[in-house]
PDB file of N, CA and C in Angstrom:
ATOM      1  N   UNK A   1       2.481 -17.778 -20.066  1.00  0.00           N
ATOM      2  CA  UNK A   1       2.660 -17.210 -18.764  1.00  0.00           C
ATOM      3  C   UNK A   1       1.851 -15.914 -18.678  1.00  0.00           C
ATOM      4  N   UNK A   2       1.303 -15.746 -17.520  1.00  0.00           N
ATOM      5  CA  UNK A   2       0.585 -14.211 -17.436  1.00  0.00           C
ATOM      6  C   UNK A   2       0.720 -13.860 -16.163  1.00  0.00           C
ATOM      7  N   UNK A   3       0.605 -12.885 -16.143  1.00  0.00           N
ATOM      8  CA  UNK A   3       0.950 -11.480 -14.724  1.00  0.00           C
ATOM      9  C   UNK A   3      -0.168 -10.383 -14.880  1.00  0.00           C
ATOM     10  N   UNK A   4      -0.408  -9.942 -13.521  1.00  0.00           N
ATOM     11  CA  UNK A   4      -1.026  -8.634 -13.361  1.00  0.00           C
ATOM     12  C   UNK A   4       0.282  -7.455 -13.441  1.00  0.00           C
ATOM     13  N   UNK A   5      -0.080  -6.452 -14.018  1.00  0.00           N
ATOM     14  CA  UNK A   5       0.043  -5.282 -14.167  1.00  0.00           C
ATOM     15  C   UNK A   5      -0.039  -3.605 -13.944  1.00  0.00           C
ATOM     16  N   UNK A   6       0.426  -3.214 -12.827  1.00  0.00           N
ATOM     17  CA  UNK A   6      -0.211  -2.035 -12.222  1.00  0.00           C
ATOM     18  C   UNK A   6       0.267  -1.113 -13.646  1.00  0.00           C
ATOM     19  N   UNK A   7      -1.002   0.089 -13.283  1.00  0.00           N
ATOM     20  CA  UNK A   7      -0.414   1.131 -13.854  1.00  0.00           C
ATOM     21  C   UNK A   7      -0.017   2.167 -13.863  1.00  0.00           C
ATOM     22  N   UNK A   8       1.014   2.598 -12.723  1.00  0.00           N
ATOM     23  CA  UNK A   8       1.889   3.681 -12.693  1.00  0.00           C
ATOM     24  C   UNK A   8       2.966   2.916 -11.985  1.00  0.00           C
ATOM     25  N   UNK A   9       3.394   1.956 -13.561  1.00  0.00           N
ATOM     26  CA  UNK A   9       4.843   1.123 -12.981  1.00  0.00           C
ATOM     27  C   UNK A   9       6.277   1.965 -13.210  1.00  0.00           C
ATOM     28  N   UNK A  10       7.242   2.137 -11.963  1.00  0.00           N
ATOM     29  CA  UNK A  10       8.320   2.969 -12.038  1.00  0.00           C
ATOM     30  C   UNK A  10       7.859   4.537 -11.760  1.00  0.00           C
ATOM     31  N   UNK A  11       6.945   4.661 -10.744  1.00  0.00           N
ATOM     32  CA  UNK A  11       6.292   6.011 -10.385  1.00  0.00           C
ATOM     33  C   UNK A  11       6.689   5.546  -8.989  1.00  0.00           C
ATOM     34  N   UNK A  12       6.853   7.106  -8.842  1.00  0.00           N
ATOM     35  CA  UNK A  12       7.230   7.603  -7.014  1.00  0.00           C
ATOM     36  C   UNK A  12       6.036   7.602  -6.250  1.00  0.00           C
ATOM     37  N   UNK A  13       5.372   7.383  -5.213  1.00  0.00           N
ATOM     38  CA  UNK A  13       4.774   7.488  -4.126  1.00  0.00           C
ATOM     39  C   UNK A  13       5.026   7.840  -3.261  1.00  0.00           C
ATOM     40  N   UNK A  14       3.771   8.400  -2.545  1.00  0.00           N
ATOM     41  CA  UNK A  14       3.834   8.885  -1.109  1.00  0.00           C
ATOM     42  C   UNK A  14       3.508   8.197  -0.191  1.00  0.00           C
ATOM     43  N   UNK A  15       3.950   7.058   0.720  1.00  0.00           N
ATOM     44  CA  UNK A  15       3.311   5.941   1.647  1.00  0.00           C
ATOM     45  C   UNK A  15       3.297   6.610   3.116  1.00  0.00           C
ATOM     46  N   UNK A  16       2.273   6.360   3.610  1.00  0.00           N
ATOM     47  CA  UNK A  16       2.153   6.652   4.887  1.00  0.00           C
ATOM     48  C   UNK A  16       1.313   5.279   5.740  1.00  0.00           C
ATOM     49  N   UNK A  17       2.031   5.196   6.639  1.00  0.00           N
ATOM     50  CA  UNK A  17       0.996   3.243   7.490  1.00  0.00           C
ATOM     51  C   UNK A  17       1.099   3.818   8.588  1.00  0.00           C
ATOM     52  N   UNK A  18      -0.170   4.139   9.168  1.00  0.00           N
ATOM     53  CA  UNK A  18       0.328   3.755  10.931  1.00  0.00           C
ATOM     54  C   UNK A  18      -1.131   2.613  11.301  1.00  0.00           C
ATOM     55  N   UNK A  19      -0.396   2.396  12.905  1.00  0.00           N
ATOM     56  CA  UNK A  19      -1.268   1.534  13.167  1.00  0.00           C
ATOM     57  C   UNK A  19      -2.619   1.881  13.926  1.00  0.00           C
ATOM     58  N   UNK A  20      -3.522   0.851  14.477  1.00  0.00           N
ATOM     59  CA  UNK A  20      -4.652   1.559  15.153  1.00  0.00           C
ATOM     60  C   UNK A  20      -4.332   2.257  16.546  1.00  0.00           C
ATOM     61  N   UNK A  21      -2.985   2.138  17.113  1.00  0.00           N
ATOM     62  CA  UNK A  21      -2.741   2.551  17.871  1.00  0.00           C
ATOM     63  C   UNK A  21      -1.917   4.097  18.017  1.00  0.00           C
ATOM     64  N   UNK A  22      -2.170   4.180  16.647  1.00  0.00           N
ATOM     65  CA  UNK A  22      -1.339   5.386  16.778  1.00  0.00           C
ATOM     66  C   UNK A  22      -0.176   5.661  16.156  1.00  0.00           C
ATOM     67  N   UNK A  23       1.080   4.637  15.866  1.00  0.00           N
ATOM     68  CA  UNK A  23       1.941   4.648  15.609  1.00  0.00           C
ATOM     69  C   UNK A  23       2.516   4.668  14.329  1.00  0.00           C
ATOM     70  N   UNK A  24       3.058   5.183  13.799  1.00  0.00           N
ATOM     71  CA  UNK A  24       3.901   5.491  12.282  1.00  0.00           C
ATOM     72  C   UNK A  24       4.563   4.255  11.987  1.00  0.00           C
ATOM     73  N   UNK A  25       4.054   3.725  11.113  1.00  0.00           N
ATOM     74  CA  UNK A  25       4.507   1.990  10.761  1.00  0.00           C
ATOM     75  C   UNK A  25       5.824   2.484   9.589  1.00  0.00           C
ATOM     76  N   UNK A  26       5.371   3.565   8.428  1.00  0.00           N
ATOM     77  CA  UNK A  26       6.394   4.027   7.334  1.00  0.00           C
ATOM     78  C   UNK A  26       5.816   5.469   7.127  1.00  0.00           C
ATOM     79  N   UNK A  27       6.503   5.979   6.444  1.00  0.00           N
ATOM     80  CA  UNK A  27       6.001   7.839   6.388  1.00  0.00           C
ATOM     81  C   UNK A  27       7.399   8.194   5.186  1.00  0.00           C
ATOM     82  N   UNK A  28       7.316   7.291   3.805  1.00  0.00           N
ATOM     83  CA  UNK A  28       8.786   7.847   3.160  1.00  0.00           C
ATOM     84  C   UNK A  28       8.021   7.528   1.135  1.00  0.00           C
ATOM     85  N   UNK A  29       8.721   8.197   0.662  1.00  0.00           N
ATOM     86  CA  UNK A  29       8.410   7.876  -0.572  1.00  0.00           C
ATOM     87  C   UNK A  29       8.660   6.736  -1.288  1.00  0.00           C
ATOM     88  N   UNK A  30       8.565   5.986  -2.100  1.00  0.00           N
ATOM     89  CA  UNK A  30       8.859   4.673  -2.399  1.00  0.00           C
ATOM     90  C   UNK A  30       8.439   4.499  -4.125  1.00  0.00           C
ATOM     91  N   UNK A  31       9.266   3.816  -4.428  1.00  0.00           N
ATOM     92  CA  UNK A  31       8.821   3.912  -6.391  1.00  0.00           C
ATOM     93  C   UNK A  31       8.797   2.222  -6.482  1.00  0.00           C
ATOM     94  N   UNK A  32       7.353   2.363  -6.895  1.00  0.00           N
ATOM     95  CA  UNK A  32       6.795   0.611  -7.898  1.00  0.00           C
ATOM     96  C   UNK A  32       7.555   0.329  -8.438  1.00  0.00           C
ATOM     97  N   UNK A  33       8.223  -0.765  -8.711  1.00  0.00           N
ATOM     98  CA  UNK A  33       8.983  -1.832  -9.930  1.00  0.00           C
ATOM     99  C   UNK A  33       8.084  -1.834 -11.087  1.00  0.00           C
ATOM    100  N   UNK A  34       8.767  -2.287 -11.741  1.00  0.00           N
ATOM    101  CA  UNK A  34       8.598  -2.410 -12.927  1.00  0.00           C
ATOM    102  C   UNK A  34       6.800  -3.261 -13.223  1.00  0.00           C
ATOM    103  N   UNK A  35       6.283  -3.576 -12.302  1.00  0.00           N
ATOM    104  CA  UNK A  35       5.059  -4.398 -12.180  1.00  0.00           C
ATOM    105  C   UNK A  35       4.135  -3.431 -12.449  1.00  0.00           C
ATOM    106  N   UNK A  36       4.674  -2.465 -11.530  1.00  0.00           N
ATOM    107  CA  UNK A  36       3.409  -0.990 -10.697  1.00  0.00           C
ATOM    108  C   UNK A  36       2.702  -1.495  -9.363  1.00  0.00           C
ATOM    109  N   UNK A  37       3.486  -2.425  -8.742  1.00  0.00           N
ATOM    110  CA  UNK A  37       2.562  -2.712  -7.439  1.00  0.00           C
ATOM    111  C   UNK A  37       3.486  -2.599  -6.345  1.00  0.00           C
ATOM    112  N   UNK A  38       3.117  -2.320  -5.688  1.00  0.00           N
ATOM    113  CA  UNK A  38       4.340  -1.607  -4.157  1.00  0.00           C
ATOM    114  C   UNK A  38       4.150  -2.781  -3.106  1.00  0.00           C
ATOM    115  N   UNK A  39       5.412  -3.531  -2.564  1.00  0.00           N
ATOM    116  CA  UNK A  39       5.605  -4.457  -2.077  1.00  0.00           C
ATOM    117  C   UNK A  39       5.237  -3.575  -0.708  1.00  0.00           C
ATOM    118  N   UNK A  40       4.513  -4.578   0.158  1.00  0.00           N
ATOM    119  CA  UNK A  40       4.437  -3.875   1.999  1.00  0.00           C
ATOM    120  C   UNK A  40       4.184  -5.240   2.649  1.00  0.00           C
ATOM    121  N   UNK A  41       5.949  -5.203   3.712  1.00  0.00           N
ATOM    122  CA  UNK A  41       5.698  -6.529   4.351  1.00  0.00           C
ATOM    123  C   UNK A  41       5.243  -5.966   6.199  1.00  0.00           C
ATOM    124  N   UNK A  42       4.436  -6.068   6.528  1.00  0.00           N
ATOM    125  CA  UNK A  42       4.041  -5.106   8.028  1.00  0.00           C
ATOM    126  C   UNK A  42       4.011  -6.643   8.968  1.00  0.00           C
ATOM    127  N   UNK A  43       4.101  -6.279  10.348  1.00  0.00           N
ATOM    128  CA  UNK A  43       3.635  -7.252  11.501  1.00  0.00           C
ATOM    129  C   UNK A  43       2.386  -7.603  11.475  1.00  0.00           C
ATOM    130  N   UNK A  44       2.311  -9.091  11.445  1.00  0.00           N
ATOM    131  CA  UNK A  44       0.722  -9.944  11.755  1.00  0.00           C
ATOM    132  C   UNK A  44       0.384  -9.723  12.716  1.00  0.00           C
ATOM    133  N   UNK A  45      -0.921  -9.765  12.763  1.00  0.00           N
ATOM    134  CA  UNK A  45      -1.889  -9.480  13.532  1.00  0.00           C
ATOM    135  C   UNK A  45      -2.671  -8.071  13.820  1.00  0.00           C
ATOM    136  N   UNK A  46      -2.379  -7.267  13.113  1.00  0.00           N
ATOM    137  CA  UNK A  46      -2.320  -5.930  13.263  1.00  0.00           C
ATOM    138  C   UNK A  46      -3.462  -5.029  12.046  1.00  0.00           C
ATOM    139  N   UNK A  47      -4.236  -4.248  12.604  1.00  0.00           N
ATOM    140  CA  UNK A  47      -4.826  -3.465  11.601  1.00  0.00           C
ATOM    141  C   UNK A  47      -3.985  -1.882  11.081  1.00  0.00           C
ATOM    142  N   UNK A  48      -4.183  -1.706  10.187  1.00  0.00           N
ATOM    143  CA  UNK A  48      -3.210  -0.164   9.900  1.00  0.00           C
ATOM    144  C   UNK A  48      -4.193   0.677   8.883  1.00  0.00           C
ATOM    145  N   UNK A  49      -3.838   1.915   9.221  1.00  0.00           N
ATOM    146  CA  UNK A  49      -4.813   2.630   8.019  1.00  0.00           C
ATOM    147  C   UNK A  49      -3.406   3.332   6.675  1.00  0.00           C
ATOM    148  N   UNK A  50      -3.583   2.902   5.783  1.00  0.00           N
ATOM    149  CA  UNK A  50      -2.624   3.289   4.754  1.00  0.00           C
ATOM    150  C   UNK A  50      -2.842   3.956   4.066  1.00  0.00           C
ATOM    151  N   UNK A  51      -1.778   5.761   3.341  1.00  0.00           N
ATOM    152  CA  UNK A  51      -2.520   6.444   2.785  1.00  0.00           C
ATOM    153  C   UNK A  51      -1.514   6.582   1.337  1.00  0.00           C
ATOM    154  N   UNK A  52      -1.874   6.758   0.456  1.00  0.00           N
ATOM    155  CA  UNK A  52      -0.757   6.558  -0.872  1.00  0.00           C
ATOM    156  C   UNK A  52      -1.070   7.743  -1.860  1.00  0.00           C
ATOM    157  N   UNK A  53      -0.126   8.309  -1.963  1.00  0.00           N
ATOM    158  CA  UNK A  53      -0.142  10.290  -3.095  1.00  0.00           C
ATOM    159  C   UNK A  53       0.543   9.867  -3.974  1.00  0.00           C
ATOM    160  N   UNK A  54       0.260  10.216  -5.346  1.00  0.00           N
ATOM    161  CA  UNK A  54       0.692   9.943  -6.392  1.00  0.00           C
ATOM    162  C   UNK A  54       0.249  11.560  -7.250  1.00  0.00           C
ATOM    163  N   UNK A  55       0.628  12.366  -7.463  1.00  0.00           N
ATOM    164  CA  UNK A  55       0.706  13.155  -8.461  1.00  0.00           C
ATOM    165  C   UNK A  55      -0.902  14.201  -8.252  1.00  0.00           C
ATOM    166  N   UNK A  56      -0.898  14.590  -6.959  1.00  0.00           N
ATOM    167  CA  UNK A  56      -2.133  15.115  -6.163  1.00  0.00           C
ATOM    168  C   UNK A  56      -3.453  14.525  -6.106  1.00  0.00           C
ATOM    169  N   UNK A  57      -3.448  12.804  -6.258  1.00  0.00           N
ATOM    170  CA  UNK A  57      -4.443  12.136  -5.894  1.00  0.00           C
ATOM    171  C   UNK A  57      -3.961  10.988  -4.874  1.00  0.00           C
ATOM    172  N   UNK A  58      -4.790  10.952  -4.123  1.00  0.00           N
ATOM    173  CA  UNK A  58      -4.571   9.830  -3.031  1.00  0.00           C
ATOM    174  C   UNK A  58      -6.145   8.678  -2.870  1.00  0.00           C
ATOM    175  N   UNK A  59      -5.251   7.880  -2.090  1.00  0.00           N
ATOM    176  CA  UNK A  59      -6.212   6.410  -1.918  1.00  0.00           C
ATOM    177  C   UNK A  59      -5.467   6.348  -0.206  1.00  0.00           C
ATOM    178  N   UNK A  60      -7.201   5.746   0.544  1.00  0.00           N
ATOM    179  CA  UNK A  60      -6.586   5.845   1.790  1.00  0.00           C
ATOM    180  C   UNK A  60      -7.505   4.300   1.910  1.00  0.00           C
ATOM    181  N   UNK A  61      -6.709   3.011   2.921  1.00  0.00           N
ATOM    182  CA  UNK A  61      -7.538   1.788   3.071  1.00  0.00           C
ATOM    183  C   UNK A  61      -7.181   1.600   4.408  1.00  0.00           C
ATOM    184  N   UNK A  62      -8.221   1.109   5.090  1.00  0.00           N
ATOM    185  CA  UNK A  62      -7.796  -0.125   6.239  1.00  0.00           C
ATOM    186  C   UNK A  62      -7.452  -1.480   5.891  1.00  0.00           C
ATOM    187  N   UNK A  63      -6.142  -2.008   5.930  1.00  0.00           N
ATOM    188  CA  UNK A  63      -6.105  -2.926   6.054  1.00  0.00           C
ATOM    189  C   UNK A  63      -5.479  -3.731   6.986  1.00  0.00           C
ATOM    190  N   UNK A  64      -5.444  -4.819   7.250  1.00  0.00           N
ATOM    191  CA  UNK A  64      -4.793  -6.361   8.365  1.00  0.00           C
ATOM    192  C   UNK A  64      -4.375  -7.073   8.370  1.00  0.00           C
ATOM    193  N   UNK A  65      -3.650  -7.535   8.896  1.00  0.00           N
ATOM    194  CA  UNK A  65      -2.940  -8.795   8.402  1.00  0.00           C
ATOM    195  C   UNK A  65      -2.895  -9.832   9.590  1.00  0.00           C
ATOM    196  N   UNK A  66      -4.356 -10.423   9.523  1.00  0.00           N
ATOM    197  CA  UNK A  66      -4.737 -11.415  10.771  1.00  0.00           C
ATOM    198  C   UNK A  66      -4.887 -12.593   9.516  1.00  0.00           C
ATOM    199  N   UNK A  67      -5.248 -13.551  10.075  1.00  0.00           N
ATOM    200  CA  UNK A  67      -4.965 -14.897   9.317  1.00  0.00           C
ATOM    201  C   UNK A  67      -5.837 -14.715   8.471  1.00  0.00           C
ATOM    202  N   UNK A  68      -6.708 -15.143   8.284  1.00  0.00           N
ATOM    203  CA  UNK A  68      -7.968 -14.826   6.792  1.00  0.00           C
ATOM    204  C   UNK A  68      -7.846 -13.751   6.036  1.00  0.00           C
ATOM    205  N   UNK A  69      -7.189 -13.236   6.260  1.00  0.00           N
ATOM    206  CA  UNK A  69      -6.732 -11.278   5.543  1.00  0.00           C
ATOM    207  C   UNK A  69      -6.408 -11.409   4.184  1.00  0.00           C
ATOM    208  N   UNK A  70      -6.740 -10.892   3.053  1.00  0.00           N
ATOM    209  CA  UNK A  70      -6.226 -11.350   1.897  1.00  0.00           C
ATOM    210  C   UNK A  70      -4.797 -10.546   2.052  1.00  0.00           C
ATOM    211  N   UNK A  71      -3.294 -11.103   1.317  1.00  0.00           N
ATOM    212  CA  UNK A  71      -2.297 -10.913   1.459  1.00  0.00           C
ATOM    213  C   UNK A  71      -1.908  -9.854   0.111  1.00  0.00           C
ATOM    214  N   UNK A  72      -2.868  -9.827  -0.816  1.00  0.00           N
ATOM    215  CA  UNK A  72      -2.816  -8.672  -2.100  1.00  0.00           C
ATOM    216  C   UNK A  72      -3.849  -8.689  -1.875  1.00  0.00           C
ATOM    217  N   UNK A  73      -3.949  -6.814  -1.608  1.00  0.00           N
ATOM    218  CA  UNK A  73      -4.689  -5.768  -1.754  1.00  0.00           C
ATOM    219  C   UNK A  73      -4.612  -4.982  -3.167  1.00  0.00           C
ATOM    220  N   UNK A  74      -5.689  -4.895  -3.815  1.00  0.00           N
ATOM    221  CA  UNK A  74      -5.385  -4.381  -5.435  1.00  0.00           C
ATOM    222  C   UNK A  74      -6.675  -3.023  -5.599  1.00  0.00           C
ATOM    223  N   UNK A  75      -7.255  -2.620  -4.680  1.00  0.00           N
ATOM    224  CA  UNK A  75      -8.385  -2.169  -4.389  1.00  0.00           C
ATOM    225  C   UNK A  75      -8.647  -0.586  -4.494  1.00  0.00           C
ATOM    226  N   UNK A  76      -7.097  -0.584  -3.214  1.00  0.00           N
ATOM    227  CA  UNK A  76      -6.841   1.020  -3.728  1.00  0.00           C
ATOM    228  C   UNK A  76      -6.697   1.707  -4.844  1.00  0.00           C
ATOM    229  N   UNK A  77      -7.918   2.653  -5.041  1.00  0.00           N
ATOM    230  CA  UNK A  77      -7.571   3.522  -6.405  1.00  0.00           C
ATOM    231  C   UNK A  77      -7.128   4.830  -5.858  1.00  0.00           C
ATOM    232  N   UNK A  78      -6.189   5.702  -6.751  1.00  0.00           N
ATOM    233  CA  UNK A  78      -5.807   6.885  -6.902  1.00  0.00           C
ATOM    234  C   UNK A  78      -7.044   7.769  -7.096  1.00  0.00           C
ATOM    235  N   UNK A  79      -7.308   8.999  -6.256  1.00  0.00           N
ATOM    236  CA  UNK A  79      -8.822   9.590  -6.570  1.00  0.00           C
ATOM    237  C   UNK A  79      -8.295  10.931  -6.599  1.00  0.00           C
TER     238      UNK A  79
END
């Protein structure tokens, strides 16, 4: 059996989503499982810009969730 592996599994985050319209999708801290990968279930069809703080580095992405959209995003790095 094999699995991917994040690595800052059981670490706190800073999540922030809003959408292209403006709106605050989440804005709260949130801690990875035991994996290191942070579950985000958002409304289809929709683009959002997402920003993630971890220990005074951040990663900021656009992503979507229209039909062809990949459903894991693994891309964001901590900078």
């Amino acid at each position: 059996m094999t699995g991917c592996q994040g690595e800052l599994a059981n670490k706190e985050f800073k999540l922030y989503i809003e959408d292209k319209e403006g709106n605050v999708i989440r804005d709260e801290k949130v801690k990875a499982p035991s994996n290191g990968f942070i579950d985000l279930w958002l409304p289809r069809d929709k683009s959002y810009q997402v920003k993630i703080e971890y220990d005074g580095k951040k990663a900021e992405s656009d992503i979507s969730t229209f039909k062809d959209d990949p459903t894991c995003i693994t891309t964001m790095q901590l900078m």
